[in-house]
C-alpha atoms as a PDB file:
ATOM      1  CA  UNK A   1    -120.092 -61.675  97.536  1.00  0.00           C
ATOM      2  CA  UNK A   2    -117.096 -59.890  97.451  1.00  0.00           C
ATOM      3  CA  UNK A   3    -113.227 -60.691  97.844  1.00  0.00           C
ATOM      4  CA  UNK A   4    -110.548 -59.784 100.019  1.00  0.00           C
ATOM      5  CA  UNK A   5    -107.203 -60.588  99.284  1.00  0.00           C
ATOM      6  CA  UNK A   6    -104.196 -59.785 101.477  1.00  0.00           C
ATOM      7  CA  UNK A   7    -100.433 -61.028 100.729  1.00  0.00           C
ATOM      8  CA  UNK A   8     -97.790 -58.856 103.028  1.00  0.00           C
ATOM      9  CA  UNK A   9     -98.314 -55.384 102.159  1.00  0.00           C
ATOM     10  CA  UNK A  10    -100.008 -56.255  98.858  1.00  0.00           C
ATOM     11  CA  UNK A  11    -104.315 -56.104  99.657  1.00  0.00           C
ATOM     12  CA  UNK A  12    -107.262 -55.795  97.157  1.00  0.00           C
ATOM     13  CA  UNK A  13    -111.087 -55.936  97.727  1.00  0.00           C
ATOM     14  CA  UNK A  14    -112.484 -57.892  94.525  1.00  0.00           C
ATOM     15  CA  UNK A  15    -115.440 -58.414  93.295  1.00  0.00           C
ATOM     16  CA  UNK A  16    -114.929 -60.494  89.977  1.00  0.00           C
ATOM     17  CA  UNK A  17    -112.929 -63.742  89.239  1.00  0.00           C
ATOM     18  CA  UNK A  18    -110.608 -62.025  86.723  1.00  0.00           C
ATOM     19  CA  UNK A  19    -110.079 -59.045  89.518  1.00  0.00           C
ATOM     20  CA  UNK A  20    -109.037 -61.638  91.715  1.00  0.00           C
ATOM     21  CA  UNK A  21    -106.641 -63.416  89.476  1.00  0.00           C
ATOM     22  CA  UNK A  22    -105.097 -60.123  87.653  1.00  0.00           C
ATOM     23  CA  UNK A  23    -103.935 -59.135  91.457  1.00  0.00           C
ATOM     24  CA  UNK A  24    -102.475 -62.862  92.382  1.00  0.00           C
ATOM     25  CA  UNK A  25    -100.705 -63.414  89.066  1.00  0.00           C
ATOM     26  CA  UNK A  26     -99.299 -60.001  89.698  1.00  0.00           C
ATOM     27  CA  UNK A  27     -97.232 -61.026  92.614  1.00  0.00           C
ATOM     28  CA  UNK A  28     -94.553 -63.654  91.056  1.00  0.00           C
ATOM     29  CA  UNK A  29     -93.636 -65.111  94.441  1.00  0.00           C
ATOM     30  CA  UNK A  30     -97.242 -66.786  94.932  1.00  0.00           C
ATOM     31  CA  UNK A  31     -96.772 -68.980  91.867  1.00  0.00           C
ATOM     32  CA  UNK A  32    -100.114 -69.182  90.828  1.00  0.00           C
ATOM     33  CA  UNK A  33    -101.191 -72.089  88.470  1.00  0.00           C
ATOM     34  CA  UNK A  34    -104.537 -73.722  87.276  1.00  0.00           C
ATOM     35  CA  UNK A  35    -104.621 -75.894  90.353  1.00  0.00           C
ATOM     36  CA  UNK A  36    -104.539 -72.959  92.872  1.00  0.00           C
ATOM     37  CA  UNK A  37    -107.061 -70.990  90.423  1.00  0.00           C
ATOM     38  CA  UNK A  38    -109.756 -73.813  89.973  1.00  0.00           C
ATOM     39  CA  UNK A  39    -109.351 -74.171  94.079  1.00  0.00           C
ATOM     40  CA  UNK A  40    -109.879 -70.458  94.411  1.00  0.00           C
ATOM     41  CA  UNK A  41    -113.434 -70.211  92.015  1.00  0.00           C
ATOM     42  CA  UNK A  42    -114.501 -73.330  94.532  1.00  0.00           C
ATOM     43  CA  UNK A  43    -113.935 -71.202  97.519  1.00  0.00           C
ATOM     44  CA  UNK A  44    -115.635 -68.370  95.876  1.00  0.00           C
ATOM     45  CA  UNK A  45    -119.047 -70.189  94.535  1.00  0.00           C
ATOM     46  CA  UNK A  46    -118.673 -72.509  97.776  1.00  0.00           C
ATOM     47  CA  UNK A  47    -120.854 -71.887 101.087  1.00  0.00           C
ATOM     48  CA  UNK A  48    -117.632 -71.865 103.071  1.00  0.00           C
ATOM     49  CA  UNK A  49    -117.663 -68.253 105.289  1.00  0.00           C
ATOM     50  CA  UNK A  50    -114.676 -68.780 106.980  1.00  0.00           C
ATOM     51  CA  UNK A  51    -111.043 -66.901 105.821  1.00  0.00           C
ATOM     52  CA  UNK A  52    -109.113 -69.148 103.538  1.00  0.00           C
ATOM     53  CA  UNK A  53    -105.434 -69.156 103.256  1.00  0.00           C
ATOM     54  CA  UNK A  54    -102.610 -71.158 101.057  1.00  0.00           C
ATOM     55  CA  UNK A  55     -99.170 -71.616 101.379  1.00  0.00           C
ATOM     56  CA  UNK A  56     -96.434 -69.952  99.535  1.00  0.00           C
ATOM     57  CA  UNK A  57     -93.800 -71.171 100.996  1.00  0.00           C
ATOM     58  CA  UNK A  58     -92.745 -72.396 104.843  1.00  0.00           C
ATOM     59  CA  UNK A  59     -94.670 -70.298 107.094  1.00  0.00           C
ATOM     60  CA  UNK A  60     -95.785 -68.001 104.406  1.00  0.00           C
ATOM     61  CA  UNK A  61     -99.329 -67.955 103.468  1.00  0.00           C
ATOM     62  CA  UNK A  62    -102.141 -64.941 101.491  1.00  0.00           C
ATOM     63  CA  UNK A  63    -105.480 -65.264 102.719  1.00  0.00           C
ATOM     64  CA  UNK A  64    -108.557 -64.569 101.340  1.00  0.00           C
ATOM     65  CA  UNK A  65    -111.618 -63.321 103.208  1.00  0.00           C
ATOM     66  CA  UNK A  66    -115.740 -63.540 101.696  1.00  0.00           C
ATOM     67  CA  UNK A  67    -117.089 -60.109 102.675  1.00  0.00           C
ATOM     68  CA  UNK A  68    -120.300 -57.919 101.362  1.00  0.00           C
ATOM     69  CA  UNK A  69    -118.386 -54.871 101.906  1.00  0.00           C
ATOM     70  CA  UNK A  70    -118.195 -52.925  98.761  1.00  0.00           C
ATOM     71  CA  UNK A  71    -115.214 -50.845  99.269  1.00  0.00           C
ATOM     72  CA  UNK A  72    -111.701 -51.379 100.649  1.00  0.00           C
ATOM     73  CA  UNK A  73    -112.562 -48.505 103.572  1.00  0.00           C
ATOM     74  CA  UNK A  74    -115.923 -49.696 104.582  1.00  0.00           C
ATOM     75  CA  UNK A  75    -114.032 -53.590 104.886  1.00  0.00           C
ATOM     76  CA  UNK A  76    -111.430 -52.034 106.902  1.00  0.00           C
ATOM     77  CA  UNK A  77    -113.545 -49.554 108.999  1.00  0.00           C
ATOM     78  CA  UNK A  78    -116.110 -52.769 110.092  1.00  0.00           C
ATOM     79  CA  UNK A  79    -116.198 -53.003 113.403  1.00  0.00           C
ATOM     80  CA  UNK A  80    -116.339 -56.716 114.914  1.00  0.00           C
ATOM     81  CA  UNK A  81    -119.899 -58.099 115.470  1.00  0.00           C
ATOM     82  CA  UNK A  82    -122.099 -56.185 113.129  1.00  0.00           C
ATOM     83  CA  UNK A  83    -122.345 -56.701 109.348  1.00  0.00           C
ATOM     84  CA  UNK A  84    -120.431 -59.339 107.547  1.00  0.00           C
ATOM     85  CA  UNK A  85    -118.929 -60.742 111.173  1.00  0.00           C
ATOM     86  CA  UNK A  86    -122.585 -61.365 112.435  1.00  0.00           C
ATOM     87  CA  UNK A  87    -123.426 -62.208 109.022  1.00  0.00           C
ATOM     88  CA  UNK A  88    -120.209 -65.251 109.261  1.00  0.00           C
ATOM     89  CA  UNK A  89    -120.671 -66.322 112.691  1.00  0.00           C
ATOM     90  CA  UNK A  90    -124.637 -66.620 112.565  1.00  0.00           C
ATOM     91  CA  UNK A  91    -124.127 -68.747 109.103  1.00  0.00           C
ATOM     92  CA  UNK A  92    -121.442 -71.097 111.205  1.00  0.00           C
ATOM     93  CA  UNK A  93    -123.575 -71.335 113.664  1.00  0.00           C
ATOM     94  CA  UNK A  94    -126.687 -72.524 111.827  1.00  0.00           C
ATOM     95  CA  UNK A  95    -124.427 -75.225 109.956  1.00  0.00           C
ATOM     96  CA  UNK A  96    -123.036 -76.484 113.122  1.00  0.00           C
ATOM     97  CA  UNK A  97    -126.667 -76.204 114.664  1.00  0.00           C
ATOM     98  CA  UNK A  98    -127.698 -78.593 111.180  1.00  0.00           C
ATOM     99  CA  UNK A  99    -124.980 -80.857 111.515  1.00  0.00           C
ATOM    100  CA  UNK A 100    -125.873 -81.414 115.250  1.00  0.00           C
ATOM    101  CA  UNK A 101    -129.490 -81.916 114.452  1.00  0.00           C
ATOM    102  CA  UNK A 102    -128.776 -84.742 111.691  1.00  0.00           C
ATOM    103  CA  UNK A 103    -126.428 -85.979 114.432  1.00  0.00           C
ATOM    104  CA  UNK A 104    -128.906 -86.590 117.229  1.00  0.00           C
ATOM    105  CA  UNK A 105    -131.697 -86.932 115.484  1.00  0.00           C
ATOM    106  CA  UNK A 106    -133.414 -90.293 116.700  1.00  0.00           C
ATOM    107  CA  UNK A 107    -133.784 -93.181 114.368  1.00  0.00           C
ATOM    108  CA  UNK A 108    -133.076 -96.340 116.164  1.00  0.00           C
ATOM    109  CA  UNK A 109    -131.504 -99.132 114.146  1.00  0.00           C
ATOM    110  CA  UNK A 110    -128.333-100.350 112.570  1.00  0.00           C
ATOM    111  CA  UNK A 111    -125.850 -98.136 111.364  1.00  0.00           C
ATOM    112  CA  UNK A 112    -122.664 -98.624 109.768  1.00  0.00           C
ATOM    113  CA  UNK A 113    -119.881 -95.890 111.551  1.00  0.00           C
ATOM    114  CA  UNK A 114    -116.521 -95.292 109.977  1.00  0.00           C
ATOM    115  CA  UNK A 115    -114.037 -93.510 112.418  1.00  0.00           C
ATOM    116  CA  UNK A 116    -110.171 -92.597 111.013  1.00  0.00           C
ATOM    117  CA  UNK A 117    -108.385 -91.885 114.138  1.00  0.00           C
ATOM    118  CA  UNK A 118    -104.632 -91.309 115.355  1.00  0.00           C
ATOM    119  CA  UNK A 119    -103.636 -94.445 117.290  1.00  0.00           C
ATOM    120  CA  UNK A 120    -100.804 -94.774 119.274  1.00  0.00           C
ATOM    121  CA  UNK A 121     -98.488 -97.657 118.825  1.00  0.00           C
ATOM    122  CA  UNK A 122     -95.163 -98.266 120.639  1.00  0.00           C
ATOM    123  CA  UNK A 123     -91.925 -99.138 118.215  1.00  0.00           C
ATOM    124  CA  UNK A 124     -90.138-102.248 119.093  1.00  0.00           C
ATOM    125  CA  UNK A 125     -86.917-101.385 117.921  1.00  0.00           C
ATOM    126  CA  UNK A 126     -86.644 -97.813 119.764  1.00  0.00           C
ATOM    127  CA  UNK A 127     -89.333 -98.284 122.717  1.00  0.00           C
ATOM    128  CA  UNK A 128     -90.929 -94.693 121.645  1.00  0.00           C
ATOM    129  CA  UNK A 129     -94.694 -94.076 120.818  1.00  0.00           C
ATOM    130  CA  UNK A 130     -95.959 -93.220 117.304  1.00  0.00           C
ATOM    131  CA  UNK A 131     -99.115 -91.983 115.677  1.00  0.00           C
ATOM    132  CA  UNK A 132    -100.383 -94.566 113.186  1.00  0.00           C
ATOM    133  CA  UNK A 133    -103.968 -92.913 111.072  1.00  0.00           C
ATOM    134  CA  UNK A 134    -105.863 -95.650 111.801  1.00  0.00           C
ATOM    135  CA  UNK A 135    -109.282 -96.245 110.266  1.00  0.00           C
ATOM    136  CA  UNK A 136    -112.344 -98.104 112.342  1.00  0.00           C
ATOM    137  CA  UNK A 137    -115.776 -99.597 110.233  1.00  0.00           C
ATOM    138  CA  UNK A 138    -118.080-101.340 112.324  1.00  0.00           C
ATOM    139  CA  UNK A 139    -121.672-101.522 112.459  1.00  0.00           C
ATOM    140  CA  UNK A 140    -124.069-101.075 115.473  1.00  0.00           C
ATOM    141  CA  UNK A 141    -127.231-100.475 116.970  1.00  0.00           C
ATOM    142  CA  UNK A 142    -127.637 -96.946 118.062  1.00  0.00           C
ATOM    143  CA  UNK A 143    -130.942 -95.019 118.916  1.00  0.00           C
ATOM    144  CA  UNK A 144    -128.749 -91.796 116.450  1.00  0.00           C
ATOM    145  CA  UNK A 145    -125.406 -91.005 114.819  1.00  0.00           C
ATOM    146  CA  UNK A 146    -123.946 -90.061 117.842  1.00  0.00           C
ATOM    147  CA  UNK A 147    -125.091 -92.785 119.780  1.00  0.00           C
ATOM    148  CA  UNK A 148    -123.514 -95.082 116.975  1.00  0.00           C
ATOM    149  CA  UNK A 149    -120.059 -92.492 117.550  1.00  0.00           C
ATOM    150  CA  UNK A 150    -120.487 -92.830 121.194  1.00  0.00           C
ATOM    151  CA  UNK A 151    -120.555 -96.989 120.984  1.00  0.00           C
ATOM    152  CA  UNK A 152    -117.448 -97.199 118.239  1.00  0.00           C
ATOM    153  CA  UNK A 153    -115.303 -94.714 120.369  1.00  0.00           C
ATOM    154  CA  UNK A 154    -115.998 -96.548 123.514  1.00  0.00           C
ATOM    155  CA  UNK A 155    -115.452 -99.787 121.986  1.00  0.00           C
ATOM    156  CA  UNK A 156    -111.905 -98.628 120.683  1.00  0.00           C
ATOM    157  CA  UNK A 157    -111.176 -96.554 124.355  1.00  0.00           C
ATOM    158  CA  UNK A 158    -110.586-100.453 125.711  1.00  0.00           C
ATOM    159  CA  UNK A 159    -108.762-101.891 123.260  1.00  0.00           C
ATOM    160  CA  UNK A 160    -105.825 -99.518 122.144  1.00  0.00           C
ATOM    161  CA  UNK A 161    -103.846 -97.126 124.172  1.00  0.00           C
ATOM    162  CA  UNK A 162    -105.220 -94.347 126.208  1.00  0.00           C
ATOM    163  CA  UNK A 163    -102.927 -91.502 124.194  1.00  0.00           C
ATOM    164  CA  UNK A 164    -104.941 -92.489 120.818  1.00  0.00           C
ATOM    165  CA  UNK A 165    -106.606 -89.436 119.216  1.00  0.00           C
ATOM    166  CA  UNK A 166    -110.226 -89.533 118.181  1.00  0.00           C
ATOM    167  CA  UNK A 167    -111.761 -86.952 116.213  1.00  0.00           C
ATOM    168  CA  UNK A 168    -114.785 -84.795 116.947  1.00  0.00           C
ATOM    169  CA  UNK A 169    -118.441 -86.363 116.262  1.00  0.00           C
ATOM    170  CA  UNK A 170    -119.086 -83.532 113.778  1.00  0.00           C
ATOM    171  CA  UNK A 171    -115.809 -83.818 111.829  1.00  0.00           C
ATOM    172  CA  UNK A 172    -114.695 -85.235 108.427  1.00  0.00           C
ATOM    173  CA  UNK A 173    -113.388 -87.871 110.103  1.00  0.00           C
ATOM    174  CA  UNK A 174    -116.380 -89.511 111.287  1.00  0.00           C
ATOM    175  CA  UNK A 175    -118.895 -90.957 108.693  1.00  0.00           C
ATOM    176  CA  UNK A 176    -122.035 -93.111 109.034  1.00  0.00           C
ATOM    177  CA  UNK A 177    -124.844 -94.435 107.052  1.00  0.00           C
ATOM    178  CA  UNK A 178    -127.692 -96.150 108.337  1.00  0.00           C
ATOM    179  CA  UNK A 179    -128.938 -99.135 108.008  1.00  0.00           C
ATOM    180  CA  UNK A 180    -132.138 -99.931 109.141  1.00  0.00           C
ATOM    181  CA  UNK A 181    -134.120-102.283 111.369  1.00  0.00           C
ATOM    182  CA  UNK A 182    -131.408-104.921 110.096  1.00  0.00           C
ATOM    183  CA  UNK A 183    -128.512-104.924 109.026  1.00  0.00           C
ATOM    184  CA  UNK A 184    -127.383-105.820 105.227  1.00  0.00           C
ATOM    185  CA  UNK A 185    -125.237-109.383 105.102  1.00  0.00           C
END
């Protein structure tokens, strides 16, 4: 899989490591380092399909883009929906497709949920509303994973304020594990 790098005005199709990293050190204003470089080769030998970007500074960002074009004109002269954007979008879709499977797949038992969520507490020496990350573990019987999300979100819905923020079942901010028949003491 190939490369595409685009900073400003400054763009390269790559299709090495070194390629990639001859063009970024290039531009002095990214400040590359090891850090950025090691984070890089993960998003390149990762499964990830989606664009990538990093920061340069405020509101400043170069993306990167995972493409099996070959050459800088056939990249630029793809047209939306056929090759590598078909090729993206049916790949997302088949992991969200997995991830929904292993979600609702019924096993009915104990399971252990962890939910990190944005709660909403009011400040007692200014009267205003904050967002406090807030993390949940509790363990339930469910008939699936989403069941178990279902009962933990419920369960916090009636005891902290409606304007608290829960995250999406198939986020990173939902985890399970379960249990079994019983549950471990």
């Amino acid at each position: 899989m190939n490369l595409y790098i685009r900073y400003f005005d400054y763009e390269v199709l790559t299709t090495s490591f070194d390629q990639a990293f001859d063009f970024l050190y290039s531009i002095d204003e990214i400040g590359m380092n090891p850090k950025i470089e090691q984070d890089i080769r993960d998003y390149m030998n990762s499964n990830i399909l989606f664009p990538k970007r990093y920061k340069v500074r405020a509101k400043v960002y170069f993306i990167m883009i995972k493409t099996t074009a070959r050459t800088m004109e056939e990249f630029k002269n793809h047209k939306k929906g056929q090759d590598d954007g078909a090729e993206f979008v049916s790949a997302a879709k088949q992991q969200q497709n997995e991830i929904m499977q292993q979600l609702n797949e019924q096993n009915s038992g104990w399971y252990e949920g962890v939910v990190d969520f944005k709660r909403v507490v009011v400040n007692p020496s200014n009267g205003k509303c904050v967002y406090i990350d807030t993390r949940f573990v509790a363990q339930c019987k469910a008939v699936s994973a989403s069941d178990c999300y279902e009962r933990l979100v419920d369960h916090l819905k009636q005891r902290v304020d409606e304007r608290s923020q829960f995250p999406s079942v198939k986020g990173k901010n939902f985890q399970y594990r379960f249990l079994g028949e019983k549950p471990e003491l």
